[in-house]
PDB file of N, CA and C in Angstrom:
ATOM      1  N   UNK A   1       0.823  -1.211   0.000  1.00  0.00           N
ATOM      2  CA  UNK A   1       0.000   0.000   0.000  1.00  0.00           C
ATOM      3  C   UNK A   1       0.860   1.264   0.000  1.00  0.00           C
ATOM      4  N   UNK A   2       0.111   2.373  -0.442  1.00  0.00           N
ATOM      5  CA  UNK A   2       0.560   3.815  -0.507  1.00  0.00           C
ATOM      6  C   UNK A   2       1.006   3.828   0.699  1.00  0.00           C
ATOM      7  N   UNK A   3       2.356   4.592   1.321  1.00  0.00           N
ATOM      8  CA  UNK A   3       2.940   4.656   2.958  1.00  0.00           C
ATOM      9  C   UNK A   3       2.064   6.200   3.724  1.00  0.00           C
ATOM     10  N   UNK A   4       1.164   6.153   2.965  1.00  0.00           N
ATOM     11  CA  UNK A   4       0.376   7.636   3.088  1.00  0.00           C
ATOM     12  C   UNK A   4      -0.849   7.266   3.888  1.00  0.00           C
ATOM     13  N   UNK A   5      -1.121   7.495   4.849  1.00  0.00           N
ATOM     14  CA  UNK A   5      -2.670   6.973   5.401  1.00  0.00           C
ATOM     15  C   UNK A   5      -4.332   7.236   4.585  1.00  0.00           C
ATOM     16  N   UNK A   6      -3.893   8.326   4.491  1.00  0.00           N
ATOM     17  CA  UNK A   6      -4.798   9.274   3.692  1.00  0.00           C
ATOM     18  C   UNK A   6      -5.195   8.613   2.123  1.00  0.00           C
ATOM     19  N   UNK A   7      -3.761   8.045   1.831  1.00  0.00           N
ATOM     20  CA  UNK A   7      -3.803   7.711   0.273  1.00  0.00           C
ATOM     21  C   UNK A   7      -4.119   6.135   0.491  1.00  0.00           C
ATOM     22  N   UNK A   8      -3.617   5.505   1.326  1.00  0.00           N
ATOM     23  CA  UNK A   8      -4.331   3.604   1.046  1.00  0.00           C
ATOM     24  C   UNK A   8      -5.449   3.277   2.317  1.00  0.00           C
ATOM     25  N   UNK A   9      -5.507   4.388   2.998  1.00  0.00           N
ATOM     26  CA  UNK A   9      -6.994   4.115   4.172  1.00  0.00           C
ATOM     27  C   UNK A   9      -8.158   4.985   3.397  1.00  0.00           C
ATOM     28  N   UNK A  10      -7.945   5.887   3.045  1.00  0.00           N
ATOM     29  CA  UNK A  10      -9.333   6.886   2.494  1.00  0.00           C
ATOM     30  C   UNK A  10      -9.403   7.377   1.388  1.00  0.00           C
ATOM     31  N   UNK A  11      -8.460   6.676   0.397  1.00  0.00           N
ATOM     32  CA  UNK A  11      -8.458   6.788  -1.238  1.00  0.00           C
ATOM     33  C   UNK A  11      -8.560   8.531  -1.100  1.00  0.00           C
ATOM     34  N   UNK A  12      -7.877   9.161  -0.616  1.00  0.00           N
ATOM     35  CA  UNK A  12      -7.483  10.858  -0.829  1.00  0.00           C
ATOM     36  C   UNK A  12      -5.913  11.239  -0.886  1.00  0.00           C
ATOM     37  N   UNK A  13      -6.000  11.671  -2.591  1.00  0.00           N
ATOM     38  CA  UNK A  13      -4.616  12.320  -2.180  1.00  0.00           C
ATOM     39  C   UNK A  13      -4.498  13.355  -2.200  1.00  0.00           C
ATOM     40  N   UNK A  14      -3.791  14.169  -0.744  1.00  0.00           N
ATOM     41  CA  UNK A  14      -3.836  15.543  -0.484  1.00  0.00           C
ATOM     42  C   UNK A  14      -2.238  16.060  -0.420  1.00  0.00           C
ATOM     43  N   UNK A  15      -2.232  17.219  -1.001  1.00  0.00           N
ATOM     44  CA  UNK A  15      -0.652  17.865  -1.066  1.00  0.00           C
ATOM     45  C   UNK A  15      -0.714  19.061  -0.189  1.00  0.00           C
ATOM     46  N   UNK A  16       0.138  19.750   0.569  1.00  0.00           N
ATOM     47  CA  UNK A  16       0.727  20.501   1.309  1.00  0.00           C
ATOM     48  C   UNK A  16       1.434  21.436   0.503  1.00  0.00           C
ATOM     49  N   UNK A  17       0.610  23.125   0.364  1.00  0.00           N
ATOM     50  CA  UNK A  17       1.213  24.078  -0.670  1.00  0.00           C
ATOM     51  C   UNK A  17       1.042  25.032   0.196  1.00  0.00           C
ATOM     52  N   UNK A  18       1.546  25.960  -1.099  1.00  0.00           N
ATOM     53  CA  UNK A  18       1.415  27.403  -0.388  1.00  0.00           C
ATOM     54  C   UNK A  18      -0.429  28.184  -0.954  1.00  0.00           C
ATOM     55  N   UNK A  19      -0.957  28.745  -0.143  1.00  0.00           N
ATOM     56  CA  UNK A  19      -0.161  29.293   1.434  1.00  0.00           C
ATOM     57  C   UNK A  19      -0.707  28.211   2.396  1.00  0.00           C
ATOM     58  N   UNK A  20      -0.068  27.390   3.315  1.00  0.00           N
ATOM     59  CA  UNK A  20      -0.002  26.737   4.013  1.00  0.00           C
ATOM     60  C   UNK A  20      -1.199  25.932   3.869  1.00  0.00           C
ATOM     61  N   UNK A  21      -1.649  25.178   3.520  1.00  0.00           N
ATOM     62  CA  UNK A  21      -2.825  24.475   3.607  1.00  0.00           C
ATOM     63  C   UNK A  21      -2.869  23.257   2.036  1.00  0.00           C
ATOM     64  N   UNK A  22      -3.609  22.063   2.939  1.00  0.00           N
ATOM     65  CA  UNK A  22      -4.042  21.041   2.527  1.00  0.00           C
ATOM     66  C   UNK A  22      -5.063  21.043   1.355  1.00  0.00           C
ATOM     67  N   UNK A  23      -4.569  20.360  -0.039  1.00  0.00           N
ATOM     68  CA  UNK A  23      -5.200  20.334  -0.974  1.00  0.00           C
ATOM     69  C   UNK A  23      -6.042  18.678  -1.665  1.00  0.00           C
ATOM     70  N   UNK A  24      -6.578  18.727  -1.890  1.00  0.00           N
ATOM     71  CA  UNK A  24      -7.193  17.126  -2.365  1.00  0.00           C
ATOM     72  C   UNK A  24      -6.951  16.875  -3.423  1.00  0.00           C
ATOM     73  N   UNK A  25      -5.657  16.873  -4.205  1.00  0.00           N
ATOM     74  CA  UNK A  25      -5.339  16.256  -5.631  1.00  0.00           C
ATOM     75  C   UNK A  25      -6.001  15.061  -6.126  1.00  0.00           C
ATOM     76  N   UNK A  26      -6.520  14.256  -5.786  1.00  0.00           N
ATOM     77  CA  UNK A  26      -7.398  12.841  -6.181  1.00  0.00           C
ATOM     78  C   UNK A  26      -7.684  12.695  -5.637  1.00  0.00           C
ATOM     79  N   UNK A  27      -8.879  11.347  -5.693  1.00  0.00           N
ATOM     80  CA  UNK A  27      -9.936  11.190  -4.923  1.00  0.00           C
ATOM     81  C   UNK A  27     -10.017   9.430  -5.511  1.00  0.00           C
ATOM     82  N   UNK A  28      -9.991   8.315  -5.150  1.00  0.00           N
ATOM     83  CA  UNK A  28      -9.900   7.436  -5.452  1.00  0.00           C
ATOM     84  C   UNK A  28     -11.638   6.667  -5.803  1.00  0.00           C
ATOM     85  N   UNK A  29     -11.892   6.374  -7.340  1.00  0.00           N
ATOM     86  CA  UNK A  29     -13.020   5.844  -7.331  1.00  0.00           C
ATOM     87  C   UNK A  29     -13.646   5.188  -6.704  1.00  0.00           C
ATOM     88  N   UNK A  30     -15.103   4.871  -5.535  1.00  0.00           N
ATOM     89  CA  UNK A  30     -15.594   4.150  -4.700  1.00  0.00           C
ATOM     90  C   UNK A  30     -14.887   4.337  -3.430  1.00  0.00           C
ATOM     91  N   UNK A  31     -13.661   5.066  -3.275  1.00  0.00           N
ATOM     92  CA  UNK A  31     -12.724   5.156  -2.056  1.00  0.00           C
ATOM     93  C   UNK A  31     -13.656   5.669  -0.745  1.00  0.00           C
ATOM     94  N   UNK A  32     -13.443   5.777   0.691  1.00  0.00           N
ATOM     95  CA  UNK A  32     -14.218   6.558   1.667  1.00  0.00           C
ATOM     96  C   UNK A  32     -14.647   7.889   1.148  1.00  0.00           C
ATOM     97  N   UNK A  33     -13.074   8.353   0.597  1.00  0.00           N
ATOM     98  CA  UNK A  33     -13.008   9.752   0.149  1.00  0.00           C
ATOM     99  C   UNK A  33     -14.492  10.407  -0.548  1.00  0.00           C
ATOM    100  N   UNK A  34     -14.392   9.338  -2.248  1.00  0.00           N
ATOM    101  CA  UNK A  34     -15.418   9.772  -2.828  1.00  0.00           C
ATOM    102  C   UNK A  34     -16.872   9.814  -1.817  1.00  0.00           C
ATOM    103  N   UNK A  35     -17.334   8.148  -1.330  1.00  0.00           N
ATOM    104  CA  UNK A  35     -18.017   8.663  -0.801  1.00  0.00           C
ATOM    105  C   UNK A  35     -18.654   9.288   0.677  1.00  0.00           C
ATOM    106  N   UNK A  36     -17.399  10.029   1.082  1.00  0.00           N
ATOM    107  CA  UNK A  36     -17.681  11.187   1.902  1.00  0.00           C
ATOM    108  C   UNK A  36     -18.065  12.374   1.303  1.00  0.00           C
ATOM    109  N   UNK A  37     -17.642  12.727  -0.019  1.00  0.00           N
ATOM    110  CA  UNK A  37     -18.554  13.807  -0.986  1.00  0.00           C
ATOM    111  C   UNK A  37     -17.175  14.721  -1.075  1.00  0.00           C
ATOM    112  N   UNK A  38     -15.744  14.427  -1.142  1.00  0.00           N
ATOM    113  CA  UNK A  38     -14.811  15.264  -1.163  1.00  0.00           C
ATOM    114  C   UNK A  38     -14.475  15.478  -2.930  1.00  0.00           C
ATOM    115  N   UNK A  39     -14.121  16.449  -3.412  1.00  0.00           N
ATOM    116  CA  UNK A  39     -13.380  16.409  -4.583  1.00  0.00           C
ATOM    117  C   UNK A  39     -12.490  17.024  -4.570  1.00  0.00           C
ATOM    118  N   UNK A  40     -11.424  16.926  -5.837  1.00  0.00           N
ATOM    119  CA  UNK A  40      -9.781  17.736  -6.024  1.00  0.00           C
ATOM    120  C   UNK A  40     -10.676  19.244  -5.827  1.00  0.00           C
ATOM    121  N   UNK A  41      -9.811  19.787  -5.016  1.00  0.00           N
ATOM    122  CA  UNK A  41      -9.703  21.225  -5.154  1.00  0.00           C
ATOM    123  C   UNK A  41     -10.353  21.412  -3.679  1.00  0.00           C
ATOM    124  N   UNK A  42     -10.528  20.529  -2.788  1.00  0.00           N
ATOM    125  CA  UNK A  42     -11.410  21.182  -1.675  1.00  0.00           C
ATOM    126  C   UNK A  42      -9.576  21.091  -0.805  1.00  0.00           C
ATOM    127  N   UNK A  43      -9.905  22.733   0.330  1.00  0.00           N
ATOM    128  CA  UNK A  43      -9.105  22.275   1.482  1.00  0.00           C
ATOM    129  C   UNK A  43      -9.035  21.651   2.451  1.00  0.00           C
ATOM    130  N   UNK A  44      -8.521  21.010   2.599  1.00  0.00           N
ATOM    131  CA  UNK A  44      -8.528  20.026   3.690  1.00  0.00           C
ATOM    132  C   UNK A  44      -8.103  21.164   5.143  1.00  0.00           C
ATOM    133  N   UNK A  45      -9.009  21.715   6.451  1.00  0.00           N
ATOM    134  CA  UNK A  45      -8.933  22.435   7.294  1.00  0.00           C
ATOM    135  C   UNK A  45      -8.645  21.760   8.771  1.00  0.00           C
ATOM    136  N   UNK A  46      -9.416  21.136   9.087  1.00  0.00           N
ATOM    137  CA  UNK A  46      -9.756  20.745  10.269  1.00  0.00           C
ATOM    138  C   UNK A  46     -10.050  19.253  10.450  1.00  0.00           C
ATOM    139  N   UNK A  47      -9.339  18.325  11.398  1.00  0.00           N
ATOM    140  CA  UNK A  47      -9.847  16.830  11.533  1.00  0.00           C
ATOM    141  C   UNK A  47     -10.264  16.831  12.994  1.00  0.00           C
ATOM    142  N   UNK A  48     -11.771  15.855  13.504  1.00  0.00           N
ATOM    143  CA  UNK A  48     -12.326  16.452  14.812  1.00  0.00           C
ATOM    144  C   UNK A  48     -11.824  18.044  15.464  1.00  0.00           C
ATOM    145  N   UNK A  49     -12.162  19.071  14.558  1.00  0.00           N
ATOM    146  CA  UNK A  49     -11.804  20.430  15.245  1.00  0.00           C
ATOM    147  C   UNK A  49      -9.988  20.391  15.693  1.00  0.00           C
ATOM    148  N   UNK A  50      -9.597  19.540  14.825  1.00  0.00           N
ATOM    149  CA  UNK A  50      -8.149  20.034  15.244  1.00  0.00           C
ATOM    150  C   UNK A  50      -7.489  20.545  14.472  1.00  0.00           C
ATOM    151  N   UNK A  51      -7.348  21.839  14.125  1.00  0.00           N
ATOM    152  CA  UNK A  51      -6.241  22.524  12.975  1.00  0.00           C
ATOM    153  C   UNK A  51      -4.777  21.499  12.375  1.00  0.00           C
ATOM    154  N   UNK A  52      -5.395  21.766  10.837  1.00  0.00           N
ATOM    155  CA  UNK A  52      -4.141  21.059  10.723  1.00  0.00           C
ATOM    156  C   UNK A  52      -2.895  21.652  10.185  1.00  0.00           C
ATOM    157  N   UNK A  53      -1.475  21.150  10.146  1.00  0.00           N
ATOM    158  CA  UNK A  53      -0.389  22.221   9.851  1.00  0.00           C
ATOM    159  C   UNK A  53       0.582  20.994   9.298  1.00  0.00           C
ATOM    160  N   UNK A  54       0.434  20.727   7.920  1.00  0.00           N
ATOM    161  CA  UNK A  54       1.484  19.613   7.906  1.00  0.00           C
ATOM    162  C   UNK A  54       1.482  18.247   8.231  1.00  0.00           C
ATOM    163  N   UNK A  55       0.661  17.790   8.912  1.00  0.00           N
ATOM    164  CA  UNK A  55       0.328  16.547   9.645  1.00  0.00           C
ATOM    165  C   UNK A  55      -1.070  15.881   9.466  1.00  0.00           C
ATOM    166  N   UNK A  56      -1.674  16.083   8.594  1.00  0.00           N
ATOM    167  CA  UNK A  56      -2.695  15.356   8.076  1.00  0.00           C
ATOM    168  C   UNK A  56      -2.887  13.909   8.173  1.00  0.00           C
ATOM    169  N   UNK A  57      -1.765  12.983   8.063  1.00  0.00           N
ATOM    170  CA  UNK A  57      -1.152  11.512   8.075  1.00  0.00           C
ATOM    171  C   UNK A  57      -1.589  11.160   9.733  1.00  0.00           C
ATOM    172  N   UNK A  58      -0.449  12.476  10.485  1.00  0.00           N
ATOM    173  CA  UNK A  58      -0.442  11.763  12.194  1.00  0.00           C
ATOM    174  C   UNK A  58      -2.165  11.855  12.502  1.00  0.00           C
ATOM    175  N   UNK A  59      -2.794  13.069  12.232  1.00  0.00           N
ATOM    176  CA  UNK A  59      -4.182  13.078  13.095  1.00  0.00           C
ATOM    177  C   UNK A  59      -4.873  11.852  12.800  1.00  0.00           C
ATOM    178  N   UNK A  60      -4.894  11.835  11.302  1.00  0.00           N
ATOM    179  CA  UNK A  60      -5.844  10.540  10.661  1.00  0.00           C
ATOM    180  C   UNK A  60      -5.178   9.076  11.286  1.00  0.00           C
ATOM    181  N   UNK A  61      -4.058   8.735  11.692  1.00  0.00           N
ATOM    182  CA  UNK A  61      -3.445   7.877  12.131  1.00  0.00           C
ATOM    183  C   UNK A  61      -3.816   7.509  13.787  1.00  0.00           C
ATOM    184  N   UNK A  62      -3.408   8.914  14.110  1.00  0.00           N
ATOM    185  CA  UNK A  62      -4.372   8.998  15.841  1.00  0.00           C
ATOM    186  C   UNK A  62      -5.315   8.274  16.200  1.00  0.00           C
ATOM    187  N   UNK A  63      -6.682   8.968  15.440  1.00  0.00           N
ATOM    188  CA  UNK A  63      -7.920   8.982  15.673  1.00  0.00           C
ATOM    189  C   UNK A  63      -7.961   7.573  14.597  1.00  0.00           C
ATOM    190  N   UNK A  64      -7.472   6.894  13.853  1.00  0.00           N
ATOM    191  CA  UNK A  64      -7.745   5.845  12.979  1.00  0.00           C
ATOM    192  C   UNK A  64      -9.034   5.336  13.138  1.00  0.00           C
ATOM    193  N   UNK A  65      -9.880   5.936  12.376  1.00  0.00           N
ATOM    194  CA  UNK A  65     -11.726   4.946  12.059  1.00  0.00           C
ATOM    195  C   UNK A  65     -12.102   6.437  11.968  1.00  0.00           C
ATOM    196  N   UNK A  66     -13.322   6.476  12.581  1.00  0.00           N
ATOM    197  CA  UNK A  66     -14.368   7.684  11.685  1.00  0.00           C
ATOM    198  C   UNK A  66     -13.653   8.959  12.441  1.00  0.00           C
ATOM    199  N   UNK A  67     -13.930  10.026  11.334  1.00  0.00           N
ATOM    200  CA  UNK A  67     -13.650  11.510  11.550  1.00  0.00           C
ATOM    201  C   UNK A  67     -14.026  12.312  10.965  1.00  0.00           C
ATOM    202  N   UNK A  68     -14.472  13.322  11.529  1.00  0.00           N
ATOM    203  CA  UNK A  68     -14.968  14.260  10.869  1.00  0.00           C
ATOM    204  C   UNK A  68     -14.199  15.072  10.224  1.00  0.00           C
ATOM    205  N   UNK A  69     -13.996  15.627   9.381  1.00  0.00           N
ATOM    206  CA  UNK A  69     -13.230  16.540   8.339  1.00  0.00           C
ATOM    207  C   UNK A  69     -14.403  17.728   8.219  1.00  0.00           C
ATOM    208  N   UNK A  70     -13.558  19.122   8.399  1.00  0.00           N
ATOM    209  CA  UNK A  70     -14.075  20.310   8.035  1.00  0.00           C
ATOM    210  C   UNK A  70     -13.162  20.847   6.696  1.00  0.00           C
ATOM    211  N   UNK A  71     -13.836  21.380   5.628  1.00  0.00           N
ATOM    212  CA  UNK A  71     -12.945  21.260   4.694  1.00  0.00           C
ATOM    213  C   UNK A  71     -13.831  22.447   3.552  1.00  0.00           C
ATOM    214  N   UNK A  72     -12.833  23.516   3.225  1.00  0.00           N
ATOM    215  CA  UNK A  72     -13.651  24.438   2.168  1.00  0.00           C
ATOM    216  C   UNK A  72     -13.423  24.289   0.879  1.00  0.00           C
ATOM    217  N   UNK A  73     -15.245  24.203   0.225  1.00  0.00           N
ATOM    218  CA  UNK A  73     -14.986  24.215  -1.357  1.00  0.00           C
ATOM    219  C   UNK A  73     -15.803  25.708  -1.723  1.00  0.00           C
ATOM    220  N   UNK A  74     -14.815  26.057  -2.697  1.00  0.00           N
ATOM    221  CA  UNK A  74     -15.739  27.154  -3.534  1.00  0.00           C
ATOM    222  C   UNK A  74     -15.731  28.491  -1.941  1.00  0.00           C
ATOM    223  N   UNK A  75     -14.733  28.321  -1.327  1.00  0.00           N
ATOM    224  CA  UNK A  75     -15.210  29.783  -0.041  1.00  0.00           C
ATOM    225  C   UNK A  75     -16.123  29.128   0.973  1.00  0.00           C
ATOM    226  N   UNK A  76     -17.079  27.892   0.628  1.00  0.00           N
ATOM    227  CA  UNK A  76     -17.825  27.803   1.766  1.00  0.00           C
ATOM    228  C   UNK A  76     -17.197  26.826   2.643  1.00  0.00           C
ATOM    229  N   UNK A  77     -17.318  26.824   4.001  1.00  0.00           N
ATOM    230  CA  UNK A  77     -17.095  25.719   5.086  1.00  0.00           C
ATOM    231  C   UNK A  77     -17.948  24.792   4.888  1.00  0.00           C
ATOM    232  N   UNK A  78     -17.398  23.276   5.008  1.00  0.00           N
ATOM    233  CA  UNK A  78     -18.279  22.103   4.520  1.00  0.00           C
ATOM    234  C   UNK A  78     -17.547  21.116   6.186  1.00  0.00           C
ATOM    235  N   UNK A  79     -18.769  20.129   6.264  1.00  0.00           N
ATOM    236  CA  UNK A  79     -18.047  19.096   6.967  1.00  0.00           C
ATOM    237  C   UNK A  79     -18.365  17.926   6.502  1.00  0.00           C
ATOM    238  N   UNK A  80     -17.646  16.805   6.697  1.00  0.00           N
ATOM    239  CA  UNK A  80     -18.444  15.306   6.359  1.00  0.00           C
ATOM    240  C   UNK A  80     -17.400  14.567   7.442  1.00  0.00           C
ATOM    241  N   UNK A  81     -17.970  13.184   8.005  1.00  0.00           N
ATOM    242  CA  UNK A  81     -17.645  12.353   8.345  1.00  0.00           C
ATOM    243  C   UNK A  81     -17.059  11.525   7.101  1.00  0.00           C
ATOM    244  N   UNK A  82     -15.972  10.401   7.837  1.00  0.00           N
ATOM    245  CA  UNK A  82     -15.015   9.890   6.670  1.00  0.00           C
ATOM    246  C   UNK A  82     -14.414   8.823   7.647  1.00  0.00           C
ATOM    247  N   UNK A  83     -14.554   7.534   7.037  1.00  0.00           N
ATOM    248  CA  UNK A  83     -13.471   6.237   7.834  1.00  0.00           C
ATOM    249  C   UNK A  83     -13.492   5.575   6.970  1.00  0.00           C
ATOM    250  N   UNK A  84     -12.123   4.505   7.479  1.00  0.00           N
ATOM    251  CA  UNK A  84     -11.639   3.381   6.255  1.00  0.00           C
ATOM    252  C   UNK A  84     -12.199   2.815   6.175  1.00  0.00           C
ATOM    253  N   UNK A  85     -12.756   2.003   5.335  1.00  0.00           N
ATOM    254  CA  UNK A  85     -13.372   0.735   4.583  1.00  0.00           C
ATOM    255  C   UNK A  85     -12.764  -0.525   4.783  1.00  0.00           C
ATOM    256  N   UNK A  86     -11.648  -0.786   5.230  1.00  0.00           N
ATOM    257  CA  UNK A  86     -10.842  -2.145   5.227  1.00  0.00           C
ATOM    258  C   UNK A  86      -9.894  -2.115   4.024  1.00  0.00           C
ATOM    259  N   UNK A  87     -10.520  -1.479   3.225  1.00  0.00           N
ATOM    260  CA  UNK A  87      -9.840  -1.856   1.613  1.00  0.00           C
ATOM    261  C   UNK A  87      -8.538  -1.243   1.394  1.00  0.00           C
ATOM    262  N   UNK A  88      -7.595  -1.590   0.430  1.00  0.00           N
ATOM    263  CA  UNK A  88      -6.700  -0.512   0.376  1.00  0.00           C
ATOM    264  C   UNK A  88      -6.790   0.028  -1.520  1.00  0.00           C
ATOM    265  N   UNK A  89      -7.060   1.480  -0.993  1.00  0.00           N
ATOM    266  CA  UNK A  89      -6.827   2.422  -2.298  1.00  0.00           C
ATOM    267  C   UNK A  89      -5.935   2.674  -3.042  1.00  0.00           C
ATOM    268  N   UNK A  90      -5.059   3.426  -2.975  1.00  0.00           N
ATOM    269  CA  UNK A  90      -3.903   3.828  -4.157  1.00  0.00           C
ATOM    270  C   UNK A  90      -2.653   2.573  -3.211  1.00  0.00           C
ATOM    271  N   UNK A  91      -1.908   1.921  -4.004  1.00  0.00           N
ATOM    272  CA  UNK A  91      -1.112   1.217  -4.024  1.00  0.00           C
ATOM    273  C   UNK A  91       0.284   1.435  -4.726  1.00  0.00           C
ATOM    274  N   UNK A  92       1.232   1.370  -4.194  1.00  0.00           N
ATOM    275  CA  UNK A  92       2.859   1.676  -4.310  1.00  0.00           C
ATOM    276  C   UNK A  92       3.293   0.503  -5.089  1.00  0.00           C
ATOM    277  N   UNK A  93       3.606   1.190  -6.415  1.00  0.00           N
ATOM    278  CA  UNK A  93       4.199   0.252  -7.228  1.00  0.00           C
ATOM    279  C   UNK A  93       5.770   0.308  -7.690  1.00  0.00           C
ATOM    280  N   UNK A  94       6.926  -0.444  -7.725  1.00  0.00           N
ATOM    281  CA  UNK A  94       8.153  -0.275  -8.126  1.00  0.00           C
ATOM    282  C   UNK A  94       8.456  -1.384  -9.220  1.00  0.00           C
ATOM    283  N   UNK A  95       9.148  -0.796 -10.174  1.00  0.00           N
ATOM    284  CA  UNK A  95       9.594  -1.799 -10.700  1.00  0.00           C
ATOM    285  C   UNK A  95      11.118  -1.677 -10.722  1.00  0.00           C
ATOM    286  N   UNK A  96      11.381  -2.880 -10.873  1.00  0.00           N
ATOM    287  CA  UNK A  96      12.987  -4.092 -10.978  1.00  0.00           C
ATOM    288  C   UNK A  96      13.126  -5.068 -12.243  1.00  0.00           C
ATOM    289  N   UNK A  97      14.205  -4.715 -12.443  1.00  0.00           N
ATOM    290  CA  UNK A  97      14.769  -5.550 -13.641  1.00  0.00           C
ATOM    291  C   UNK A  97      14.638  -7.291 -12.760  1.00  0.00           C
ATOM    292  N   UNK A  98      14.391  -7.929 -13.635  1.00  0.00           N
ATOM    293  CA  UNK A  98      14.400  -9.473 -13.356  1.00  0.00           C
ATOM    294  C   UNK A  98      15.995 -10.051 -13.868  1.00  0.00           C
ATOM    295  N   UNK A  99      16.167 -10.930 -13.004  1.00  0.00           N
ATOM    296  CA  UNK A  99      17.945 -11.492 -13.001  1.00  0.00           C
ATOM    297  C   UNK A  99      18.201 -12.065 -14.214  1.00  0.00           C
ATOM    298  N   UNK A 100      16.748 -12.773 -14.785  1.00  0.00           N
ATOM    299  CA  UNK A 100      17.472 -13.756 -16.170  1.00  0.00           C
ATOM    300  C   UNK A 100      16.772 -13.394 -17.306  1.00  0.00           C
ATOM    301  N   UNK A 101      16.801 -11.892 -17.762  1.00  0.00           N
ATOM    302  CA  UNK A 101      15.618 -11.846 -18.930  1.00  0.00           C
ATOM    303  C   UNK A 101      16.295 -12.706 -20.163  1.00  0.00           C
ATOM    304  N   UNK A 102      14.683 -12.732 -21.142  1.00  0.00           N
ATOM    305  CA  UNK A 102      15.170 -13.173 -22.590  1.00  0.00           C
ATOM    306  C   UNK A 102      15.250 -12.467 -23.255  1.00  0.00           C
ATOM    307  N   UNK A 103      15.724 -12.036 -24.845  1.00  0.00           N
ATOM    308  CA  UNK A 103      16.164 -11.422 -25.234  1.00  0.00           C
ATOM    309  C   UNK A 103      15.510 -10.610 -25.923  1.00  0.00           C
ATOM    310  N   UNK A 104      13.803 -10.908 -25.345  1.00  0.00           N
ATOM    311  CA  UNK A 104      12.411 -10.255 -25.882  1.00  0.00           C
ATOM    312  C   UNK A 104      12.624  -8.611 -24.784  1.00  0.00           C
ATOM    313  N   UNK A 105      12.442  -9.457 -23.624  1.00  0.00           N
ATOM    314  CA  UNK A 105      12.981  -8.490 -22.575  1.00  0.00           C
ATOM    315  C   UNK A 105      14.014  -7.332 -22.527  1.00  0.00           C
ATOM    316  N   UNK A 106      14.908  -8.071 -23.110  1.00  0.00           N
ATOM    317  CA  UNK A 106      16.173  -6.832 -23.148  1.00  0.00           C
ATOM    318  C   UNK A 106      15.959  -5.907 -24.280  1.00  0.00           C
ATOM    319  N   UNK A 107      15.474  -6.039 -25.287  1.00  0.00           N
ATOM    320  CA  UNK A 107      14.747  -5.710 -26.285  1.00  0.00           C
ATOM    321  C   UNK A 107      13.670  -4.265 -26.176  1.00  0.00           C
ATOM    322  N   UNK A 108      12.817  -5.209 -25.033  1.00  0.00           N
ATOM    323  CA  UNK A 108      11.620  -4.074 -24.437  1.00  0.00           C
ATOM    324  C   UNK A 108      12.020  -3.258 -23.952  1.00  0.00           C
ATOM    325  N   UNK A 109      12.798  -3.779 -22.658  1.00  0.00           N
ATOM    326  CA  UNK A 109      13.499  -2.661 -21.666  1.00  0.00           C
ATOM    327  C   UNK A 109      14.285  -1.386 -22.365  1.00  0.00           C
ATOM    328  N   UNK A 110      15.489  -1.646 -23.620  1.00  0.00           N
ATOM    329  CA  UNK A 110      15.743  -0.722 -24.406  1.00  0.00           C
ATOM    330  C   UNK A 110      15.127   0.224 -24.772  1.00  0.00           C
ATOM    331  N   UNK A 111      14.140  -0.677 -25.232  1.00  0.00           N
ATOM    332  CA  UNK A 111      13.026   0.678 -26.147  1.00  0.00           C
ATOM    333  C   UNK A 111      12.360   1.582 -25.260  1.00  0.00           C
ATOM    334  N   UNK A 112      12.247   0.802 -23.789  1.00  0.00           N
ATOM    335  CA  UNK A 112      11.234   2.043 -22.802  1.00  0.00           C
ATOM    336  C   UNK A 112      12.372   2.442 -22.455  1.00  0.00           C
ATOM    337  N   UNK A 113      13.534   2.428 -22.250  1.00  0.00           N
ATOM    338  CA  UNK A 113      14.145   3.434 -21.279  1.00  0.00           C
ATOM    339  C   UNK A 113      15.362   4.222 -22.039  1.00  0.00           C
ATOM    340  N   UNK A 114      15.590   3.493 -23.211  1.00  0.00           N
ATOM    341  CA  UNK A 114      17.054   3.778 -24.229  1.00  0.00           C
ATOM    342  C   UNK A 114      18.381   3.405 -23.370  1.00  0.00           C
ATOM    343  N   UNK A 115      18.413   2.353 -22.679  1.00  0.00           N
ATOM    344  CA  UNK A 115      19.306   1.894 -21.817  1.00  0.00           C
ATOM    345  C   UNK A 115      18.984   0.091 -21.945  1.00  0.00           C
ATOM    346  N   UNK A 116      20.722  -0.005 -22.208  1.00  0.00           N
ATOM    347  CA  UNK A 116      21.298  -1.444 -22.341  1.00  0.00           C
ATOM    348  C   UNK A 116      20.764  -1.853 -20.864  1.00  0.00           C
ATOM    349  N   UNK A 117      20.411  -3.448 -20.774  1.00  0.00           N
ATOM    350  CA  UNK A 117      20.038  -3.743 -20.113  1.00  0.00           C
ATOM    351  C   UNK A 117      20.810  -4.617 -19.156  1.00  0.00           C
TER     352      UNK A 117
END
């Protein structure tokens, strides 16, 4: 899973900009997120009335299961309740070269990266 709480417990991914405050870049299809009623562009303000500053991950980690989120779209103050589902949302993917490719492989790998393999 995403090492993000936010991103593999509540299918929300939120970024930290200027001026200081929490943004909702995605929203993971069927995730808590969506249906808590959040979309990209809302701020993320307040979790149970606690100001947030950077730490969005620890509160949601704290309080882990339901929470309320205060959060402005469009200028207005909004709230919704929001908890994990069990499921996990956005997922951390890496890739690695394999030890014994064939020569289909070394082939591919070239062409995506322009590097001998």
């Amino acid at each position: 899973p995403s090492p993000a709480y936010r991103e593999h417990a509540l299918g929300i991914k939120a970024e930290w900009g200027a001026p200081a405050r929490y943004l909702v870049t995605d929203i993971y299809p069927g995730s808590p997120g969506e249906k808590a009623g959040l979309f990209n562009g809302d701020e993320l303000i307040y979790i149970n009335n606690f100001r947030m500053d950077q730490n969005l991950n620890q509160w949601l980690e704290y309080f882990d299961g339901k929470v309320s989120i205060q959060y402005k779209r469009n200028g207005q103050l909004r709230e919704t309740d929001i908890w994990p589902d069990g499921k996990t949302w956005y997922k951390h993917y890496t890739v690695r070269k394999i030890s014994k490719p064939t020569a289909t492989q070394k082939k591919n790998y070239f062409q995506w990266t322009a590097q001998k393999f």
